[in-house]
Protein backbone atom coordinates (compact mmCIF):
# COMPACT_ATOMS: atom_id res chain seq x y z
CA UNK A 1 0.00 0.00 0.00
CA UNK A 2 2.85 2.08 0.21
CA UNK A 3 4.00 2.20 -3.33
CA UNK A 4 2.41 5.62 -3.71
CA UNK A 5 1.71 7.31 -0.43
CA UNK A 6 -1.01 10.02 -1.38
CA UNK A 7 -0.79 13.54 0.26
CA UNK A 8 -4.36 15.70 0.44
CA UNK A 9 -4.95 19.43 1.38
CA UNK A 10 -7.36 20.27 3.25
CA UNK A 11 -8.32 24.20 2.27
CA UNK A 12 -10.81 26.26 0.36
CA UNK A 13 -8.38 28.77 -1.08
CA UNK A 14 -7.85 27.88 -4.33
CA UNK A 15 -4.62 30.36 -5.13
CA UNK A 16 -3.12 27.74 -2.50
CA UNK A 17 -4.67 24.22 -4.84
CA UNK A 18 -3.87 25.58 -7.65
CA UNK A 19 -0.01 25.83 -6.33
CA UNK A 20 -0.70 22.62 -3.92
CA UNK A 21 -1.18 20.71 -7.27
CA UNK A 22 1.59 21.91 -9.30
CA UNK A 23 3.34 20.82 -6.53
CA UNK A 24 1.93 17.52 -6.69
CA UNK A 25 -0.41 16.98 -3.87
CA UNK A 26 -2.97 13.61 -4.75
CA UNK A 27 -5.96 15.67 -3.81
CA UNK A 28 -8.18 18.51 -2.29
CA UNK A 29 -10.39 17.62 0.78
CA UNK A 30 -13.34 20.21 1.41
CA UNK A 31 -14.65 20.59 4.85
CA UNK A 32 -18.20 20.35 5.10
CA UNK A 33 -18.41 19.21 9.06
CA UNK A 34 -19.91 21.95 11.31
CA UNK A 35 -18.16 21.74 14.54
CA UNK A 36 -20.31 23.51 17.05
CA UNK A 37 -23.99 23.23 15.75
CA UNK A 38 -23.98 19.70 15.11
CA UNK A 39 -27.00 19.48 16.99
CA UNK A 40 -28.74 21.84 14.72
CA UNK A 41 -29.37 20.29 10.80
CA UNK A 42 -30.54 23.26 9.47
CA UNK A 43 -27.35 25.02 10.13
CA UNK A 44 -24.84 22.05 9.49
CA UNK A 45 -24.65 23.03 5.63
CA UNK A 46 -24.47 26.64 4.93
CA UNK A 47 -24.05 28.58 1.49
CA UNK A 48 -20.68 29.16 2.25
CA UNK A 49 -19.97 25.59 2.68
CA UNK A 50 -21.34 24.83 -1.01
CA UNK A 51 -20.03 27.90 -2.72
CA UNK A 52 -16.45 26.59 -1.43
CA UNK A 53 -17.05 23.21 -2.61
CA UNK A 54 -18.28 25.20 -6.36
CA UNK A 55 -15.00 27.09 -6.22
CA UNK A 56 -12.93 24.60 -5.39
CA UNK A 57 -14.11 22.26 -8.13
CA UNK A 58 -14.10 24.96 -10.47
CA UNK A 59 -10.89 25.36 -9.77
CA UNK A 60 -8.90 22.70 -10.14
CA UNK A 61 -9.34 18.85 -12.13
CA UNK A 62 -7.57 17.17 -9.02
CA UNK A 63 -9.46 14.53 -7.06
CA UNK A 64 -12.04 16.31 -4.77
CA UNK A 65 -13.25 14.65 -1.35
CA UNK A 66 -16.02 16.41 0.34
CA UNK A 67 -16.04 15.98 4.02
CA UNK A 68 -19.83 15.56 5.32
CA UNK A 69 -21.06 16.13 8.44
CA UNK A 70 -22.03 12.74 10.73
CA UNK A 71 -25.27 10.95 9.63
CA UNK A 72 -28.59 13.38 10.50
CA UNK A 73 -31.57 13.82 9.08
CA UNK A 74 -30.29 15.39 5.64
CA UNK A 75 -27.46 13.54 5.52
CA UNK A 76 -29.30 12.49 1.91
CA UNK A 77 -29.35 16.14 0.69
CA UNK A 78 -25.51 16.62 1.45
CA UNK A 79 -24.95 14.13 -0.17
CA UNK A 80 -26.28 15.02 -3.75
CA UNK A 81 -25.28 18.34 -3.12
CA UNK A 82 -21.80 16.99 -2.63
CA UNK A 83 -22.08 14.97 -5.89
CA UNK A 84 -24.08 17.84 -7.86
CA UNK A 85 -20.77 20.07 -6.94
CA UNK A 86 -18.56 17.46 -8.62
CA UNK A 87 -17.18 15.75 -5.15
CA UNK A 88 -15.22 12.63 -6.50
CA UNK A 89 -15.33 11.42 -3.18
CA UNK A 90 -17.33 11.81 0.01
CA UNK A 91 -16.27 11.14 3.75
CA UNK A 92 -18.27 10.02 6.42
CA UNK A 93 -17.01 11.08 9.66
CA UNK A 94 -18.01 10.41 13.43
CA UNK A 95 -19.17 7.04 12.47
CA UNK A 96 -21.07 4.89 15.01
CA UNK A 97 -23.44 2.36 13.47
CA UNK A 98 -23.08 0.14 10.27
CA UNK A 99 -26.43 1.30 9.55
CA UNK A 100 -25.65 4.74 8.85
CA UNK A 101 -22.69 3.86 6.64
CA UNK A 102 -24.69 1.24 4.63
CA UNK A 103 -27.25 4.05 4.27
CA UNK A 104 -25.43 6.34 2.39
CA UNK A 105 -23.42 3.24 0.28
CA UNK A 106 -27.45 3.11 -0.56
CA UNK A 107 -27.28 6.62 -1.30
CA UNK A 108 -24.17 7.08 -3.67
CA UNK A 109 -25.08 3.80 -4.95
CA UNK A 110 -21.63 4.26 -6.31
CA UNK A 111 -21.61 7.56 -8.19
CA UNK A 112 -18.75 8.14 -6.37
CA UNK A 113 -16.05 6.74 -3.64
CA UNK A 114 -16.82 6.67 -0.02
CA UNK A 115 -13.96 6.99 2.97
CA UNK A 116 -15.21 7.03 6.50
CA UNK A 117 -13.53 8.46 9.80
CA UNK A 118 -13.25 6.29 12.47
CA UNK A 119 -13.13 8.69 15.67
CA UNK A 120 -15.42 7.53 17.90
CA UNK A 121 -15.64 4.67 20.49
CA UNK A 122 -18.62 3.14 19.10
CA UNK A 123 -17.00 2.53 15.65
CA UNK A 124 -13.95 0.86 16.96
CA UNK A 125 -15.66 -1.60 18.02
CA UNK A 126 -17.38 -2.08 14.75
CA UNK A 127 -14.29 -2.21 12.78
CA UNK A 128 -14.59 -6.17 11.89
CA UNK A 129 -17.86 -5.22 9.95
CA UNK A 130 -16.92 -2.09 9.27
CA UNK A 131 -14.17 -3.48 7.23
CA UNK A 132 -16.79 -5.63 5.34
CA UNK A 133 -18.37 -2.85 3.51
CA UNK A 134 -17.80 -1.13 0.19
CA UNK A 135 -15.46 1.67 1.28
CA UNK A 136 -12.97 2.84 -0.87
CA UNK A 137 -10.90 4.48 2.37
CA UNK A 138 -10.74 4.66 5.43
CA UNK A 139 -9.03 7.86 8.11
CA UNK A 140 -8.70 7.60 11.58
CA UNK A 141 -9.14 11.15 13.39
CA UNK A 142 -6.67 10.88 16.47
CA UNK A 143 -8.30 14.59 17.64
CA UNK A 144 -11.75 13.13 18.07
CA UNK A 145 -10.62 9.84 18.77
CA UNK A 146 -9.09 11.18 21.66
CA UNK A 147 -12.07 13.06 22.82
CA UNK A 148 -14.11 10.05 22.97
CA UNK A 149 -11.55 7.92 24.24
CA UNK A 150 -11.03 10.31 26.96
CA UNK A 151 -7.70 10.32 26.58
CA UNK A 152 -5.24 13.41 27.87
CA UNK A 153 -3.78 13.96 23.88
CA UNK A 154 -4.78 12.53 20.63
CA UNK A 155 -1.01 10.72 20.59
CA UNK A 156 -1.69 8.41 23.17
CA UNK A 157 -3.98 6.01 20.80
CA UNK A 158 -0.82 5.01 18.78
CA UNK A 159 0.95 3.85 21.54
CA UNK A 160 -1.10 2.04 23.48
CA UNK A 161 -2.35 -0.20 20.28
CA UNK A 162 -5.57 1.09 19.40
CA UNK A 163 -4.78 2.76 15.83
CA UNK A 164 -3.10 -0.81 15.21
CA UNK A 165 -6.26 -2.70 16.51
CA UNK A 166 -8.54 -0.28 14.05
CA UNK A 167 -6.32 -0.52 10.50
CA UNK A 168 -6.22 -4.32 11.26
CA UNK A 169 -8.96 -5.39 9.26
CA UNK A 170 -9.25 -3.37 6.54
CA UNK A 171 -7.46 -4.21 3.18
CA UNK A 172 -8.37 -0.67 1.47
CA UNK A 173 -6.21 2.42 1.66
CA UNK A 174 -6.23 3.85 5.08
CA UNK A 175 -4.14 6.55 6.88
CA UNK A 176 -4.24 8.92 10.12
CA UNK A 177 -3.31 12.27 11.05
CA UNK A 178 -1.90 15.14 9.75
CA UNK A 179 1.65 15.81 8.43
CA UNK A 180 4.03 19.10 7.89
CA UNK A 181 7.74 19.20 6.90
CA UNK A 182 9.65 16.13 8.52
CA UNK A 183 11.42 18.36 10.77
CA UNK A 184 8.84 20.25 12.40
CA UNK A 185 5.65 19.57 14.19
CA UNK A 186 4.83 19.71 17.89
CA UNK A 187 4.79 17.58 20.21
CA UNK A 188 5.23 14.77 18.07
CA UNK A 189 8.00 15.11 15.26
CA UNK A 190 6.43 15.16 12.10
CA UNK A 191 8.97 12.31 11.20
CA UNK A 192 8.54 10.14 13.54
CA UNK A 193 4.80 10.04 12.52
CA UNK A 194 5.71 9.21 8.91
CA UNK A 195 7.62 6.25 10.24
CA UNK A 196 4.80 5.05 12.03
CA UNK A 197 2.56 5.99 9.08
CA UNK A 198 4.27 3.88 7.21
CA UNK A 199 4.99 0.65 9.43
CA UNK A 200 1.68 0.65 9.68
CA UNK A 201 1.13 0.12 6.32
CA UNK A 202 -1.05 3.64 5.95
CA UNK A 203 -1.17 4.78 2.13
CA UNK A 204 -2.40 8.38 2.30
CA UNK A 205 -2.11 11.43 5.37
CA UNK A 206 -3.45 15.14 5.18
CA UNK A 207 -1.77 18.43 5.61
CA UNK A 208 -3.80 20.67 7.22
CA UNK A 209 -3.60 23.62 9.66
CA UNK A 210 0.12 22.98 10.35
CA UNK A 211 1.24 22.54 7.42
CA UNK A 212 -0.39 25.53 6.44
CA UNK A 213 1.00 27.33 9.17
CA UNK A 214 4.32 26.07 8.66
CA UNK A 215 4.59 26.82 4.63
CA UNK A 216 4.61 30.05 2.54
CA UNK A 217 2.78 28.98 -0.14
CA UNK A 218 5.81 30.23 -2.54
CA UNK A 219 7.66 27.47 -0.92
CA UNK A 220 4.61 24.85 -1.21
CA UNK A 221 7.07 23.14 -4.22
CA UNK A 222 9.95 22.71 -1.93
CA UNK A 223 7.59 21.60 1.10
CA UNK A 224 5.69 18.83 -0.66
CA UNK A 225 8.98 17.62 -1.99
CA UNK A 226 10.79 17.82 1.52
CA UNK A 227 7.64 15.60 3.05
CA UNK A 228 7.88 13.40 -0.06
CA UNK A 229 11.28 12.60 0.13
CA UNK A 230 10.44 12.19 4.33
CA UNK A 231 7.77 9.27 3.16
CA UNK A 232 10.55 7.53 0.88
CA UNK A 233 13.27 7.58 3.49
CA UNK A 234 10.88 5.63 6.36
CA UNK A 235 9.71 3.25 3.69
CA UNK A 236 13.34 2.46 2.66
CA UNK A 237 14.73 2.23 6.41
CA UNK A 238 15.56 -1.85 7.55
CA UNK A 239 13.81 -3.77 10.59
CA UNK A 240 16.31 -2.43 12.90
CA UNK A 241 15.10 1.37 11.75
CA UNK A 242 11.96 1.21 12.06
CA UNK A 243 11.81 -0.97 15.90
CA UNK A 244 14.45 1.88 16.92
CA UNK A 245 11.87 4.95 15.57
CA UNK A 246 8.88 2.87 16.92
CA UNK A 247 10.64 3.01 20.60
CA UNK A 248 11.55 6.37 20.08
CA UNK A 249 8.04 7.71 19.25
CA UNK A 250 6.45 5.74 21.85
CA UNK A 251 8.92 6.82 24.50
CA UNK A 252 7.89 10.47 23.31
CA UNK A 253 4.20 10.23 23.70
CA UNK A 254 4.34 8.56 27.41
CA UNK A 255 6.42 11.41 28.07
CA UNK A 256 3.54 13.58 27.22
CA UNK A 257 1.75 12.03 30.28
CA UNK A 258 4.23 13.35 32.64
């Protein structure tokens, strides 16, 4: 799975995709989850949500995944909105009954791919059937994860097993996380992550608000390259490489407990 390791952008501004995929990034994600009125469906898809979705496809040919907003009551109408903006690809997130996800497979009825995020307690323990179902990816959100877990910081899940336990089953593409340029990121460095990315067998990660953060978008050539050539130097390290990085990023998230 790691033979091309696929790097997507999360943003709306398309000055920044249009340089993003010069600089070869594999695809554009579009944000369509509200994060503080998700108890409210008339306000969890707003008209600047779809006119960014418009723009963005407008913008660019590149591979287009809208993120959706967890199942509710118009869950249906996001979705052929999604599609009727040219979405190549739709994401589920917040995930917590098969139903929900064979639902809108029943929806799409394969007009285009569907990922889902695993984040929440209920779905990890549906991962065996989970991993039975027509997905075409599959993104584990260690932020939310973390939340639900109740765990102090959305590290701790990769060290104590349970990322491992929820990529198990699944034989389609599947990543985690964020990246930025191999040598930055906080607490965790950014390259240790890739090395874990990749011993875990994970085939795609996003940059989002740090890599943002850390890259003038002049420089977005020279950034994608840098985390490019991080990828290809964790795939080609030996056994002995890859237990010493494991240790090493372990040792660095329990220390995040003290």
């Amino acid at each position: 799975m790691n033979n091309h390791f696929q790097l997507l952008l999360c943003t709306g501004n398309t000055n920044v995709i249009k340089l993003a995929t010069e600089a070869g990034v594999d695809g554009i994600i579009v944000e369509w989850e509200a994060i503080e009125l998700e108890n409210n469906a008339d306000l969890l898809l707003t008209s600047e949500k779809i006119e960014a979705l418009k723009q963005v496809r407008c913008s660019t040919d590149a591979w287009i995944i809208c993120r959706l907003n967890p199942s509710h009551t118009e869950t249906k109408q996001e979705i052929e909105t999604a599609l009727a903006l040219g979405a190549d690809e739709i994401w589920l997130p917040k995930v917590r009954t098969i139903v929900e996800v064979e639902k809108v497979l029943e929806i799409v009825n394969q007009r285009c791919h569907l990922g889902i995020v695993i984040e929440t307690l209920s779905a990890i323990q549906l991962v065996d059937s989970l991993s039975k179902l027509s997905l075409n990816r599959v993104h584990i959100g260690l932020n939310d994860l973390a939340e639900s877990l109740k765990n102090p910081h959305s590290f701790l899940a990769l060290c104590d097993g349970t990322v491992e336990k929820i990529l198990q089953p699944f034989s389609i593409p599947y990543g985690f996380g964020g990246l930025t340029l191999p040598d930055l990121g906080f607490p965790i460095s950014c390259r240790l992550l890739m090395g874990e990315l990749i011993r875990l067998g994970c085939s795609f990660s996003l940059l989002r608000r740090s890599f943002l953060a850390d890259t003038e978008p002049q420089n977005l050539k020279q950034a994608i390259f840098a985390i490019r050539e991080g990828i290809q130097q964790s795939i080609n390290r030996n056994t002995l490489e890859i237990n010493q990085d494991q240790q090493e990023l372990y040792q660095k998230i329990q220390n995040l407990n003290k």
